[in-house]
PDB file of N, CA and C in Angstrom:
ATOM      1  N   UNK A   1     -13.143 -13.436   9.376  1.00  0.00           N
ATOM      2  CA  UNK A   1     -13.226 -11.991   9.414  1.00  0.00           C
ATOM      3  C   UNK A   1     -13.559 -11.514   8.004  1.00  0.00           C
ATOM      4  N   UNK A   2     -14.469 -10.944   7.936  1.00  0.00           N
ATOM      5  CA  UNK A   2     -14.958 -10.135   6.817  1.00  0.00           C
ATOM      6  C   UNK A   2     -13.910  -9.541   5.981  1.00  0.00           C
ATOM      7  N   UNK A   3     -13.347  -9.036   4.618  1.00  0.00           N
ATOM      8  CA  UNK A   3     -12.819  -8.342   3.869  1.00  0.00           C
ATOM      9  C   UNK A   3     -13.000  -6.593   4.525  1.00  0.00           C
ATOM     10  N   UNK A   4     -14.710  -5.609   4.997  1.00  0.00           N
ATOM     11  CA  UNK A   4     -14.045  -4.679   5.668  1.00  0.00           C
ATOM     12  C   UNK A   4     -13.445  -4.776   7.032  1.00  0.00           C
ATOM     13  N   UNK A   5     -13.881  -5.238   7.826  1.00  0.00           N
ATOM     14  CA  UNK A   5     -13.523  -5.822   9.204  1.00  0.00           C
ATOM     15  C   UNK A   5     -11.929  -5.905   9.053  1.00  0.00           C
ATOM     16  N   UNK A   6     -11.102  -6.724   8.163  1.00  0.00           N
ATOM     17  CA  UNK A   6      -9.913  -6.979   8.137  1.00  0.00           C
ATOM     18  C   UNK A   6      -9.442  -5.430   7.772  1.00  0.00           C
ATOM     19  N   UNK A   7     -10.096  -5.265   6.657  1.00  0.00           N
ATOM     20  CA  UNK A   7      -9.367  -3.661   5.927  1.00  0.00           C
ATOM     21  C   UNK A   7      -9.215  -2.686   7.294  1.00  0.00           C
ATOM     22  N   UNK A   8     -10.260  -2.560   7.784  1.00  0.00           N
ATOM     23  CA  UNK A   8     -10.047  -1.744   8.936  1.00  0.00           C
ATOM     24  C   UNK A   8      -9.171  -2.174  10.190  1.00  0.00           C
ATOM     25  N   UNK A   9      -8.996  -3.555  10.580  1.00  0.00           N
ATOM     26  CA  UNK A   9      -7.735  -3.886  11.046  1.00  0.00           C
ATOM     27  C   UNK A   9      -6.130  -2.980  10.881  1.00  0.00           C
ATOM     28  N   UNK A  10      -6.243  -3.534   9.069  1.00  0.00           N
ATOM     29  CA  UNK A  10      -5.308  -2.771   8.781  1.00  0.00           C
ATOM     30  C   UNK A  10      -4.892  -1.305   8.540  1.00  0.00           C
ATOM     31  N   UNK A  11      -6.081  -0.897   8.525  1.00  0.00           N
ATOM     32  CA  UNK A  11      -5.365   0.644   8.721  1.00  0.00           C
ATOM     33  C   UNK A  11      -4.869   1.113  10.043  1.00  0.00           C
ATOM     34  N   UNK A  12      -6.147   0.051  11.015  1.00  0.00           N
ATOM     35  CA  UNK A  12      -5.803   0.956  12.783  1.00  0.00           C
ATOM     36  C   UNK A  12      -4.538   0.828  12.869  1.00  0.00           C
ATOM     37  N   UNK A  13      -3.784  -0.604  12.257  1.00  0.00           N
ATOM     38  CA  UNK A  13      -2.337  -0.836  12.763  1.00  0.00           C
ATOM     39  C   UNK A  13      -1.472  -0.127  12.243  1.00  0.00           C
ATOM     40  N   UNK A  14      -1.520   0.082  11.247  1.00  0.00           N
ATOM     41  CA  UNK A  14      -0.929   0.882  10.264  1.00  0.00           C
ATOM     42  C   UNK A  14      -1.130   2.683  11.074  1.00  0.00           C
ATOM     43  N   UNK A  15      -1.981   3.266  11.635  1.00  0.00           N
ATOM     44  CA  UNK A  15      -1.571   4.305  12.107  1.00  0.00           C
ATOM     45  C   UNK A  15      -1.764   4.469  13.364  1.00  0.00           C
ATOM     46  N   UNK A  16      -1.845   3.650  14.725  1.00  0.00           N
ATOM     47  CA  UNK A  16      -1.240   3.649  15.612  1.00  0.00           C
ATOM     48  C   UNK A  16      -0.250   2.559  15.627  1.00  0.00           C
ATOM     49  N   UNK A  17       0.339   1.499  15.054  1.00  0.00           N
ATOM     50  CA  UNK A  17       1.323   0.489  15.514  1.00  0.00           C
ATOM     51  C   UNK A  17       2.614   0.917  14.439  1.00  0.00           C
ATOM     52  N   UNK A  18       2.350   2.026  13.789  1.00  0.00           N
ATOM     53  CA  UNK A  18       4.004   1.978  12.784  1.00  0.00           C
ATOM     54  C   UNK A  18       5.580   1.280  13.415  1.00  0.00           C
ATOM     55  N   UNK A  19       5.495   1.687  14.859  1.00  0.00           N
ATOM     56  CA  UNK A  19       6.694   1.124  15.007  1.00  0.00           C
ATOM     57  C   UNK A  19       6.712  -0.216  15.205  1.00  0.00           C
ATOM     58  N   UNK A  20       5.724  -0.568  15.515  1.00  0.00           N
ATOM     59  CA  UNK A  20       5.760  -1.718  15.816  1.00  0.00           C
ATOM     60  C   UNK A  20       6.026  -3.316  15.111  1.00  0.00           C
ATOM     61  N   UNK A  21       5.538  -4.241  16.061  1.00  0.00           N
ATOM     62  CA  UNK A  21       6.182  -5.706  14.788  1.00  0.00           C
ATOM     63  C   UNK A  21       4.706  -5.902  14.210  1.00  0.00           C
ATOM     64  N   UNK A  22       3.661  -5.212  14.632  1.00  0.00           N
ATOM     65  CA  UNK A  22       2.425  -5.708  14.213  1.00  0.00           C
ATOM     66  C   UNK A  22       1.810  -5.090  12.364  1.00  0.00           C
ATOM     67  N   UNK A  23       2.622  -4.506  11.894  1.00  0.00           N
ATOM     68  CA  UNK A  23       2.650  -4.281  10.390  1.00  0.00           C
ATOM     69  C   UNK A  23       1.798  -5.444   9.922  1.00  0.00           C
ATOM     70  N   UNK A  24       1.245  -5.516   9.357  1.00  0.00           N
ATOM     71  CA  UNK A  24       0.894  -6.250   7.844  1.00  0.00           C
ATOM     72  C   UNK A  24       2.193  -6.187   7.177  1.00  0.00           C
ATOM     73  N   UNK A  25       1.633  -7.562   6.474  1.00  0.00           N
ATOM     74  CA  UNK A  25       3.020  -8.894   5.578  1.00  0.00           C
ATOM     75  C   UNK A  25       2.639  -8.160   4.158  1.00  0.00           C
ATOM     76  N   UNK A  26       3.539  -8.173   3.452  1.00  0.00           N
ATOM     77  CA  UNK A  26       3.534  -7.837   1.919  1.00  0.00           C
ATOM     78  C   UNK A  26       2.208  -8.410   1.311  1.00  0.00           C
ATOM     79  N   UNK A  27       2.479  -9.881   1.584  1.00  0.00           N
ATOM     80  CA  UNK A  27       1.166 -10.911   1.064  1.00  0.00           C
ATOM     81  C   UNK A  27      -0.160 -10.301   1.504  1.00  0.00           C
ATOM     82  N   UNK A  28      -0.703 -10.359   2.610  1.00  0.00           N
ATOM     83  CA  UNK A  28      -1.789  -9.507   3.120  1.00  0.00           C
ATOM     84  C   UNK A  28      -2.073  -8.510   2.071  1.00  0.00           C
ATOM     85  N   UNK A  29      -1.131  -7.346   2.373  1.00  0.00           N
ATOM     86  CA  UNK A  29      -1.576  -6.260   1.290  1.00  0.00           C
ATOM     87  C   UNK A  29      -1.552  -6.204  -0.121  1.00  0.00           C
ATOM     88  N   UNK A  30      -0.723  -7.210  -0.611  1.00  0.00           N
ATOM     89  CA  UNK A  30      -1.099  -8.068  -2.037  1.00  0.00           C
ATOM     90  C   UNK A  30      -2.671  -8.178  -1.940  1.00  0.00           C
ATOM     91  N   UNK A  31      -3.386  -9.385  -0.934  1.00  0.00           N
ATOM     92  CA  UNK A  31      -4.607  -9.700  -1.192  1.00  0.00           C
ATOM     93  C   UNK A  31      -5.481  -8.364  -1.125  1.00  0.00           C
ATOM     94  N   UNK A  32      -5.253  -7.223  -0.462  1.00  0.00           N
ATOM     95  CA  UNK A  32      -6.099  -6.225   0.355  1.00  0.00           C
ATOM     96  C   UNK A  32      -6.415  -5.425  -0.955  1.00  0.00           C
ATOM     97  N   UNK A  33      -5.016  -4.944  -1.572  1.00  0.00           N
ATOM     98  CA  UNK A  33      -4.695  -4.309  -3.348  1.00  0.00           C
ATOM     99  C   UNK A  33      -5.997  -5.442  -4.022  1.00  0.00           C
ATOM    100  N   UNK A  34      -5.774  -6.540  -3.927  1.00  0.00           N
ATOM    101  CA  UNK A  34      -6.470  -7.346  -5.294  1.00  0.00           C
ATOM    102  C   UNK A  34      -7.939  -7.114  -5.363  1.00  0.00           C
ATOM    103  N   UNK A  35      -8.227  -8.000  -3.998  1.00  0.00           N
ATOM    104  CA  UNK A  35      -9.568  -7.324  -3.164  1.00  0.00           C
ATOM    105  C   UNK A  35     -10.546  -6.379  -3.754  1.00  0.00           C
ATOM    106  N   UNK A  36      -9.798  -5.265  -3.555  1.00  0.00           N
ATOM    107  CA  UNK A  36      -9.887  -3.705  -3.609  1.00  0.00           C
ATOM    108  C   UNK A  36     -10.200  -3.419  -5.421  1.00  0.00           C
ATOM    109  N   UNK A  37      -9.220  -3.895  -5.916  1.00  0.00           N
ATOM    110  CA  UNK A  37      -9.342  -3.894  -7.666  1.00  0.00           C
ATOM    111  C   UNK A  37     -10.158  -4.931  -8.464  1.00  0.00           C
ATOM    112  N   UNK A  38     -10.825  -5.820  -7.257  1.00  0.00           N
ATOM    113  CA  UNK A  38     -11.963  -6.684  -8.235  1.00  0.00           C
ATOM    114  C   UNK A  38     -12.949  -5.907  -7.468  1.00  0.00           C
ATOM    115  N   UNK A  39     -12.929  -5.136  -6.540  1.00  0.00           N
ATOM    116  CA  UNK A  39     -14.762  -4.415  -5.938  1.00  0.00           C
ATOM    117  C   UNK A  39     -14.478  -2.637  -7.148  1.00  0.00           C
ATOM    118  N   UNK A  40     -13.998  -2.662  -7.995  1.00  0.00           N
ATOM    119  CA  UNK A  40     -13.999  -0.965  -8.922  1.00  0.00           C
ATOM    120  C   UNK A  40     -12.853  -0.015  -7.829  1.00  0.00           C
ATOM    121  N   UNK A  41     -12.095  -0.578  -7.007  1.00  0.00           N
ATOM    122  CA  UNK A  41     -10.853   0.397  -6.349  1.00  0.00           C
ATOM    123  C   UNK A  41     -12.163   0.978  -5.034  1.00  0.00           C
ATOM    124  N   UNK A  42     -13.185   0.574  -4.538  1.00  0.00           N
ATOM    125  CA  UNK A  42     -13.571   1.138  -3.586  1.00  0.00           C
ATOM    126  C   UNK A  42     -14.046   0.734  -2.278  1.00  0.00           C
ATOM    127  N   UNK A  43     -14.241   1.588  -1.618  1.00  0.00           N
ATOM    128  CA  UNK A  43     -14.205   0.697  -0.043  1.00  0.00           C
ATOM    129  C   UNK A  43     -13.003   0.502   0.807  1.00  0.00           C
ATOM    130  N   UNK A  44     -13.483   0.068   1.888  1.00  0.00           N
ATOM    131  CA  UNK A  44     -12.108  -0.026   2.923  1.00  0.00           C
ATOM    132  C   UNK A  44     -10.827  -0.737   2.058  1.00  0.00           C
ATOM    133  N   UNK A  45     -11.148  -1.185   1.437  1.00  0.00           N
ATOM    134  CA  UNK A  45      -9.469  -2.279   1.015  1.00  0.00           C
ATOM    135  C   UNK A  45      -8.692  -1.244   0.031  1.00  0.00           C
ATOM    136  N   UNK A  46      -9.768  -0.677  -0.550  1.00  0.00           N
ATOM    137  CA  UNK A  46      -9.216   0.514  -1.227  1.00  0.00           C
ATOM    138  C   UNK A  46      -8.543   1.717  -0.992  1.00  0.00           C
ATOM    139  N   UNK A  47      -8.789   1.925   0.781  1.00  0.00           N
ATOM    140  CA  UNK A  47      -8.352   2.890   1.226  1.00  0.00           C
ATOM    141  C   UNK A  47      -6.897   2.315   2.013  1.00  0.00           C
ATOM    142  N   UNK A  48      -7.273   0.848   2.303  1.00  0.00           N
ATOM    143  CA  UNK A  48      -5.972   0.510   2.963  1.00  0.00           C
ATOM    144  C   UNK A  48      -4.819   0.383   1.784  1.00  0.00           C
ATOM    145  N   UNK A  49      -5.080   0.173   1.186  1.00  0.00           N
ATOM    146  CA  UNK A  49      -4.120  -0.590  -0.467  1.00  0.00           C
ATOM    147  C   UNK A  49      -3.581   1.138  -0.525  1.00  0.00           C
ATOM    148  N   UNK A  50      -4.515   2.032  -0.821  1.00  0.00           N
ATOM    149  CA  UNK A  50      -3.666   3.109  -0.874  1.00  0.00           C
ATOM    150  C   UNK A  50      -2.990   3.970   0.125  1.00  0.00           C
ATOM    151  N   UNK A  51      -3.425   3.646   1.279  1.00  0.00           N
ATOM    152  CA  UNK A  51      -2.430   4.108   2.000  1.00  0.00           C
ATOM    153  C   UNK A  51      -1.284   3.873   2.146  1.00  0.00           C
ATOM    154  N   UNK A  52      -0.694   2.804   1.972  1.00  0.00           N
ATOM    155  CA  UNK A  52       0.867   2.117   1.218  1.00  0.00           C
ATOM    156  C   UNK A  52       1.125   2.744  -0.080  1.00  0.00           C
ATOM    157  N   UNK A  53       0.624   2.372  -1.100  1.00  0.00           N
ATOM    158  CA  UNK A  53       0.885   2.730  -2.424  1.00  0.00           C
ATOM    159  C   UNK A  53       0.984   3.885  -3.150  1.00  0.00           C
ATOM    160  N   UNK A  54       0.123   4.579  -2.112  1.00  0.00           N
ATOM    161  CA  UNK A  54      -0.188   6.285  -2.745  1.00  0.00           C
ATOM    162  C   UNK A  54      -0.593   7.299  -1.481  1.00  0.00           C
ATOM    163  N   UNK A  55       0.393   7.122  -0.699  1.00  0.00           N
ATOM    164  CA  UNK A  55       0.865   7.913   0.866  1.00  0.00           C
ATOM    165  C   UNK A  55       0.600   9.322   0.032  1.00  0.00           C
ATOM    166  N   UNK A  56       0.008  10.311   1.226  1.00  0.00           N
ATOM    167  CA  UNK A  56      -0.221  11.762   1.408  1.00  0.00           C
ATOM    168  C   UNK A  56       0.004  12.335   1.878  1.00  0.00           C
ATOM    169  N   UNK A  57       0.517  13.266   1.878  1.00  0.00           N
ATOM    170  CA  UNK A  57       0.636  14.251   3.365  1.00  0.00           C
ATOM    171  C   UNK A  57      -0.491  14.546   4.186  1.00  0.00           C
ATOM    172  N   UNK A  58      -0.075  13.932   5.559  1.00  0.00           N
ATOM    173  CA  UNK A  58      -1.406  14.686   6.430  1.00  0.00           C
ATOM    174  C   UNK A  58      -1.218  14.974   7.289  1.00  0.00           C
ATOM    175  N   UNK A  59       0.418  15.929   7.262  1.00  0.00           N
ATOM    176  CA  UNK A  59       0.128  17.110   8.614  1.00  0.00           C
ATOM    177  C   UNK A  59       0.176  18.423   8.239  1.00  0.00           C
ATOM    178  N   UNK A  60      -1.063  18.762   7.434  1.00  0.00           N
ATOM    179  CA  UNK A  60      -1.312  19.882   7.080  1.00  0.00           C
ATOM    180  C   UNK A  60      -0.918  20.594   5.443  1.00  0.00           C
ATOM    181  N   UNK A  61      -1.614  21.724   5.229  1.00  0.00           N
ATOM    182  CA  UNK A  61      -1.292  22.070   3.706  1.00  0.00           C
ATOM    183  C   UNK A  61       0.337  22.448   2.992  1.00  0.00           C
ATOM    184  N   UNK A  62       1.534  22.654   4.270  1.00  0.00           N
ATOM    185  CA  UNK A  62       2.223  22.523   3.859  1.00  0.00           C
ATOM    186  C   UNK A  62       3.178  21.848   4.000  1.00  0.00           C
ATOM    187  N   UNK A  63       2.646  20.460   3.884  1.00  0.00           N
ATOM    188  CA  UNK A  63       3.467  19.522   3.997  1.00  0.00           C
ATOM    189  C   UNK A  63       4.021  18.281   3.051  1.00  0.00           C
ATOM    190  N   UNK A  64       5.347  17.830   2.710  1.00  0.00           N
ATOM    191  CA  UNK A  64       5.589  17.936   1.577  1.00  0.00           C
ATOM    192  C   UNK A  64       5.928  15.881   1.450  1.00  0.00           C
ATOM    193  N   UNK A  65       5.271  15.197   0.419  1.00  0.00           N
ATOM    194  CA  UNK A  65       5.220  13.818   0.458  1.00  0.00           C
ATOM    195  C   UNK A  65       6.640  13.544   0.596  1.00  0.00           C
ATOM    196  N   UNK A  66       6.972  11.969   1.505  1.00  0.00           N
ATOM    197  CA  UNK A  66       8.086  11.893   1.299  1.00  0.00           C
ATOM    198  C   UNK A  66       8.475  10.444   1.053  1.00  0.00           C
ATOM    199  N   UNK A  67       7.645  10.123  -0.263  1.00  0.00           N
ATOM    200  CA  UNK A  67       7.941   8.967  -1.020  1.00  0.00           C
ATOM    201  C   UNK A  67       9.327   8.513  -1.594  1.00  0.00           C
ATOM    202  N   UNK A  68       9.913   7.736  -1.265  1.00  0.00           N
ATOM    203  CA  UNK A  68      11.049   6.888  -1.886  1.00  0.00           C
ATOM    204  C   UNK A  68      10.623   6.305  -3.440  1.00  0.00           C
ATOM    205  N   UNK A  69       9.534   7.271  -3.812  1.00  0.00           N
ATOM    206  CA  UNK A  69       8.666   6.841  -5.471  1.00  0.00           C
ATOM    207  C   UNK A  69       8.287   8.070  -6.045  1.00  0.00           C
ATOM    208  N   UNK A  70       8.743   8.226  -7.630  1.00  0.00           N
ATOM    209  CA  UNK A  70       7.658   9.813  -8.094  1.00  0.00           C
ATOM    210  C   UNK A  70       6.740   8.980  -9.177  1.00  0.00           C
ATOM    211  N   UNK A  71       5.902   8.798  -8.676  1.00  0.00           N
ATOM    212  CA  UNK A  71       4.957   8.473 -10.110  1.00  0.00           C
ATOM    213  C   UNK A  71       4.367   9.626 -10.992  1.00  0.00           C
ATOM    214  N   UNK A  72       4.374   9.438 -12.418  1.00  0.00           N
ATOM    215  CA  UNK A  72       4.044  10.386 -13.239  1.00  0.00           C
ATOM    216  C   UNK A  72       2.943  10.854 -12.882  1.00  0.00           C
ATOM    217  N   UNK A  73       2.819  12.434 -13.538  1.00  0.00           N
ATOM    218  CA  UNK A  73       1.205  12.859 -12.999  1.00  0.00           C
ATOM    219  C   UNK A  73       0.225  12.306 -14.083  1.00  0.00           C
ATOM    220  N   UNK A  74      -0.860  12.275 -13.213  1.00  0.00           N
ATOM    221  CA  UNK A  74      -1.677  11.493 -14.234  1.00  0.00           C
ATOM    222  C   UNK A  74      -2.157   9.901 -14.445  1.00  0.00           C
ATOM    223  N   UNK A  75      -0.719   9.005 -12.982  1.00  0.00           N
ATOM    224  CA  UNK A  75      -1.140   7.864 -13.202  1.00  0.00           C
ATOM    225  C   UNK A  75      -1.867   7.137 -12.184  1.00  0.00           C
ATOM    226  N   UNK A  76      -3.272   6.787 -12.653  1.00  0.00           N
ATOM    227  CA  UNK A  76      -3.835   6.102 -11.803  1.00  0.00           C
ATOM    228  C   UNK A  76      -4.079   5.026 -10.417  1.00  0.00           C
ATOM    229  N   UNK A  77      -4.213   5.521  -9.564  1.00  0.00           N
ATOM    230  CA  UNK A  77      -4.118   4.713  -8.350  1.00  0.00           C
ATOM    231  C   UNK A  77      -4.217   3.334  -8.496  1.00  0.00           C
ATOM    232  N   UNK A  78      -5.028   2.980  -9.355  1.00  0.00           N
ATOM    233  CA  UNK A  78      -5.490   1.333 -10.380  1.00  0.00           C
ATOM    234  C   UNK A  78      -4.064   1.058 -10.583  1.00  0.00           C
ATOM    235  N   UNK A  79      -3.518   1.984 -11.480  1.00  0.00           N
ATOM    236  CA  UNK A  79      -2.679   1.218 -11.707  1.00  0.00           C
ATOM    237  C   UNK A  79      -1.215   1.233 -11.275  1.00  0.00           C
ATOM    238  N   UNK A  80      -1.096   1.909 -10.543  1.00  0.00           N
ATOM    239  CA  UNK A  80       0.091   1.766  -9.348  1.00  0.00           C
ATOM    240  C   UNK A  80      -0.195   0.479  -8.457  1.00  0.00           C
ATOM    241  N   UNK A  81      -1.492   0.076  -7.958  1.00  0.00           N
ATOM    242  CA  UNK A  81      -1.619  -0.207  -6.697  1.00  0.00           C
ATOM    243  C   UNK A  81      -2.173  -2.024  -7.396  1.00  0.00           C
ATOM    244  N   UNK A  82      -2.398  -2.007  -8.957  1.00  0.00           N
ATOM    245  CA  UNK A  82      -2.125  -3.813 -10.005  1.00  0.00           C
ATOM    246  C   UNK A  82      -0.697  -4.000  -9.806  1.00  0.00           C
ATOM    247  N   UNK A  83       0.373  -3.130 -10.003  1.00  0.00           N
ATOM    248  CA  UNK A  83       1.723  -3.073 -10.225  1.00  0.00           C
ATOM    249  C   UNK A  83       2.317  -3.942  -8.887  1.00  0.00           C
ATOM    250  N   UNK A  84       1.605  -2.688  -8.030  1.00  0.00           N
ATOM    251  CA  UNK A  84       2.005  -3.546  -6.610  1.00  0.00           C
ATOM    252  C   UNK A  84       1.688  -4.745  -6.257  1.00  0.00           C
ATOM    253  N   UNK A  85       0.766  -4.842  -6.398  1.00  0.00           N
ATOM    254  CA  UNK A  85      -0.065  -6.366  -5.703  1.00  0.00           C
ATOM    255  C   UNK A  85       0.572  -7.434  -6.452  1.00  0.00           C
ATOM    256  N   UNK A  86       0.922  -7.471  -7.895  1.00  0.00           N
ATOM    257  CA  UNK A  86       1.143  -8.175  -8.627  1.00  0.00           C
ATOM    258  C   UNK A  86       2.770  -9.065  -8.275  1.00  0.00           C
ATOM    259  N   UNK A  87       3.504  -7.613  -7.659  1.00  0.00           N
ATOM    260  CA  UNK A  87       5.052  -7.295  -7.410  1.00  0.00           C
ATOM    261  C   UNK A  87       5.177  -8.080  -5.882  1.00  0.00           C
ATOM    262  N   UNK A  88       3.989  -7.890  -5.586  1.00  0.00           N
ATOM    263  CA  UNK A  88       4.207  -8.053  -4.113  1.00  0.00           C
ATOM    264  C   UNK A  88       4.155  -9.871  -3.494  1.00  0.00           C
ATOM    265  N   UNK A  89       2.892 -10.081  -4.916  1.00  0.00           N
ATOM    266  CA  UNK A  89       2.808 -11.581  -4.338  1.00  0.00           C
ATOM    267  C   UNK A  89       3.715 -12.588  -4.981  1.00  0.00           C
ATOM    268  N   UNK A  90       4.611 -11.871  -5.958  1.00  0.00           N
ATOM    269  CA  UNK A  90       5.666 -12.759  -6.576  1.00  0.00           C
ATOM    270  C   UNK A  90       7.408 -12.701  -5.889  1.00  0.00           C
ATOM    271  N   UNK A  91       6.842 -11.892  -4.612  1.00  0.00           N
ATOM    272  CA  UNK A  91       8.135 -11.577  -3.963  1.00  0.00           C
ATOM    273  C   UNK A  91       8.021 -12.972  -3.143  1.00  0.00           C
ATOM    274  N   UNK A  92       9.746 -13.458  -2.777  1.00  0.00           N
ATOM    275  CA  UNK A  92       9.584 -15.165  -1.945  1.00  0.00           C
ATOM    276  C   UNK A  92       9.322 -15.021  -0.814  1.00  0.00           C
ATOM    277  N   UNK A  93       9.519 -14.029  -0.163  1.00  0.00           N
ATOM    278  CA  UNK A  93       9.200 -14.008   1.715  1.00  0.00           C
ATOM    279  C   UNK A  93       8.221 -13.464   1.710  1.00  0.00           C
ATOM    280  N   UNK A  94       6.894 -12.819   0.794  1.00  0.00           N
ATOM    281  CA  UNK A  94       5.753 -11.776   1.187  1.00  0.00           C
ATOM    282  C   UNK A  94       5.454 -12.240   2.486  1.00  0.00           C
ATOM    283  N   UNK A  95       4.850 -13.860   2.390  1.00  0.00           N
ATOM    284  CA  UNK A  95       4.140 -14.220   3.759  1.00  0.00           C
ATOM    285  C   UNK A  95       4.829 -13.229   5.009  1.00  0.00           C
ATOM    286  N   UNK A  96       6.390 -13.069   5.016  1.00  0.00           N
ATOM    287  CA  UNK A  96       6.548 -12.507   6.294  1.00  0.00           C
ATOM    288  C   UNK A  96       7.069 -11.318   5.610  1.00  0.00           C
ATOM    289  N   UNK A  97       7.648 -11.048   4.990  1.00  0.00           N
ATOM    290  CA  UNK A  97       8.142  -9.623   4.924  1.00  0.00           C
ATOM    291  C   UNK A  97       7.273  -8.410   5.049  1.00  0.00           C
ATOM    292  N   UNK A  98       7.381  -6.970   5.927  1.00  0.00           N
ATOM    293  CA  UNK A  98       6.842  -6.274   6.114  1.00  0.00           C
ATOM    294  C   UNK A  98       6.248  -5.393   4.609  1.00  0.00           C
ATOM    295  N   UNK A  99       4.941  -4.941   4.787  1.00  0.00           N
ATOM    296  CA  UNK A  99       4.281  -4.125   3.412  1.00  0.00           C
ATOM    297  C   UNK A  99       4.859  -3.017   3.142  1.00  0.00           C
ATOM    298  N   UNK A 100       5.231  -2.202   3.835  1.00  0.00           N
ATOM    299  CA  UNK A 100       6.144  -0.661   4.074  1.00  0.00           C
ATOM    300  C   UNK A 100       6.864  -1.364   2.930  1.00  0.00           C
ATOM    301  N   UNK A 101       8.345  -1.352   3.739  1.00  0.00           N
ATOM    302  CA  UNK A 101       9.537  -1.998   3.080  1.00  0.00           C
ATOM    303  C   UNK A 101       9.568  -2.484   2.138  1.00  0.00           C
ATOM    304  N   UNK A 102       8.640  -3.830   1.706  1.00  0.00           N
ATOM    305  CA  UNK A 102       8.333  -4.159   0.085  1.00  0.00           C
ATOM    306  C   UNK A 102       7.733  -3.433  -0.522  1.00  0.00           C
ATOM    307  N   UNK A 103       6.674  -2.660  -0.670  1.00  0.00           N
ATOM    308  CA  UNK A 103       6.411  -1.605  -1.314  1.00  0.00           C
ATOM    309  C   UNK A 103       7.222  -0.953  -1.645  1.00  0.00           C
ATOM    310  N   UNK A 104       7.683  -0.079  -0.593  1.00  0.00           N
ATOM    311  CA  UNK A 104       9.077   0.958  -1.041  1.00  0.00           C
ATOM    312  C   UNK A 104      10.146   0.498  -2.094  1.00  0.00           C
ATOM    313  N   UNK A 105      10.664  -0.557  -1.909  1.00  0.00           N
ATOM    314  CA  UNK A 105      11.472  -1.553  -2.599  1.00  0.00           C
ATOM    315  C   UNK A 105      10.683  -1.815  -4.058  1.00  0.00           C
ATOM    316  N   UNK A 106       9.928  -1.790  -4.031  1.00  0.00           N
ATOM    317  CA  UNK A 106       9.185  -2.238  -5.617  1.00  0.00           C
ATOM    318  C   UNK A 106       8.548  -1.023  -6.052  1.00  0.00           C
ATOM    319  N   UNK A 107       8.061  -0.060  -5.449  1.00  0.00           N
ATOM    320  CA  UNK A 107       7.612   1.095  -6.037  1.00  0.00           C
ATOM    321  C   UNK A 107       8.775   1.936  -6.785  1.00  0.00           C
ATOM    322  N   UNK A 108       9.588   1.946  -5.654  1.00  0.00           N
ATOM    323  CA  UNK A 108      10.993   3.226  -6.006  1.00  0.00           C
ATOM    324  C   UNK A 108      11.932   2.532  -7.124  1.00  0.00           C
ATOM    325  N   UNK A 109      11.786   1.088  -7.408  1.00  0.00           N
ATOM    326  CA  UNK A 109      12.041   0.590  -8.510  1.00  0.00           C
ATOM    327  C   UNK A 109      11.376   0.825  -9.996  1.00  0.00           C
ATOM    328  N   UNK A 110      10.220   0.828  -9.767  1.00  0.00           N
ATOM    329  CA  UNK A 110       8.925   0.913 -11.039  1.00  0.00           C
ATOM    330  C   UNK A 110       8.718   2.267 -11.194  1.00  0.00           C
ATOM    331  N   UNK A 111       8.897   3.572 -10.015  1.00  0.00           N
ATOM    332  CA  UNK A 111       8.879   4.560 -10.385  1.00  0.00           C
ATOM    333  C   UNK A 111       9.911   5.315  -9.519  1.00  0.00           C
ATOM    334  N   UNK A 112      11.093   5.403 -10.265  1.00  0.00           N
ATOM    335  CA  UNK A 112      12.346   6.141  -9.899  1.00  0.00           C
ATOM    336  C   UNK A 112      12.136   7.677  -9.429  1.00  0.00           C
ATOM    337  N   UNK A 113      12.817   8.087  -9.156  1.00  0.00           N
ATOM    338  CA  UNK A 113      12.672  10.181  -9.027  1.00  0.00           C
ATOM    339  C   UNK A 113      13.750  10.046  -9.323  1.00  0.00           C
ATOM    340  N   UNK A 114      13.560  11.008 -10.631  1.00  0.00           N
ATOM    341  CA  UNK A 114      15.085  11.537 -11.726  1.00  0.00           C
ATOM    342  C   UNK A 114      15.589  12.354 -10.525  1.00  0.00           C
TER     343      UNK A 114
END
């Protein structure tokens, strides 16, 4: 399977399967982040990597993020989403542990909310 082919895998699952067991593994989105940051941050892997790493609101203009992370203003999606990948593939269970959950766990670590 191709690098976009997969990327787009992962987003469909990612927003129709949230509840489900079919998530993407930490590791996966380790490779998807790396991927993504050797093509200049663009393209499908880029959009999947940030949809974990740098979540938005999207039900509408007043709706308010609800990250378990505050990253400073100003800091680059690059480099939130090296932090992660880096964090992610040195974790011991990535192969199975869910991407949500390790993310959250390593983001809300690296960037606290005072």
């Amino acid at each position: 399977m191709n690098s976009h082919l997969r990327a787009m895998f992962f987003i469909v699952v990612a927003l129709f399967a949230r509840d489900a067991c079919a998530e993407i593994t930490a590791l996966e989105l380790a490779e998807t982040c790396a991927r993504a940051l050797s093509q200049n941050y663009a393209g499908l892997d880029a959009e999947a990597c940030s949809w974990y790493v740098a979540p938005c609101p999207v039900c509408g203009p007043e709706a308010q993020p609800q990250a378990a992370w505050c990253v400073p203003a100003g800091e680059p999606v690059t480099t939130i989403a090296a932090r992660a990948a880096a964090a992610l593939r040195a974790r011991p269970d990535a192969a199975h542990e869910g991407a949500k959950a390790a993310v959250k766990d390593i983001l809300s670590r690296a960037y606290p909310c005072q």
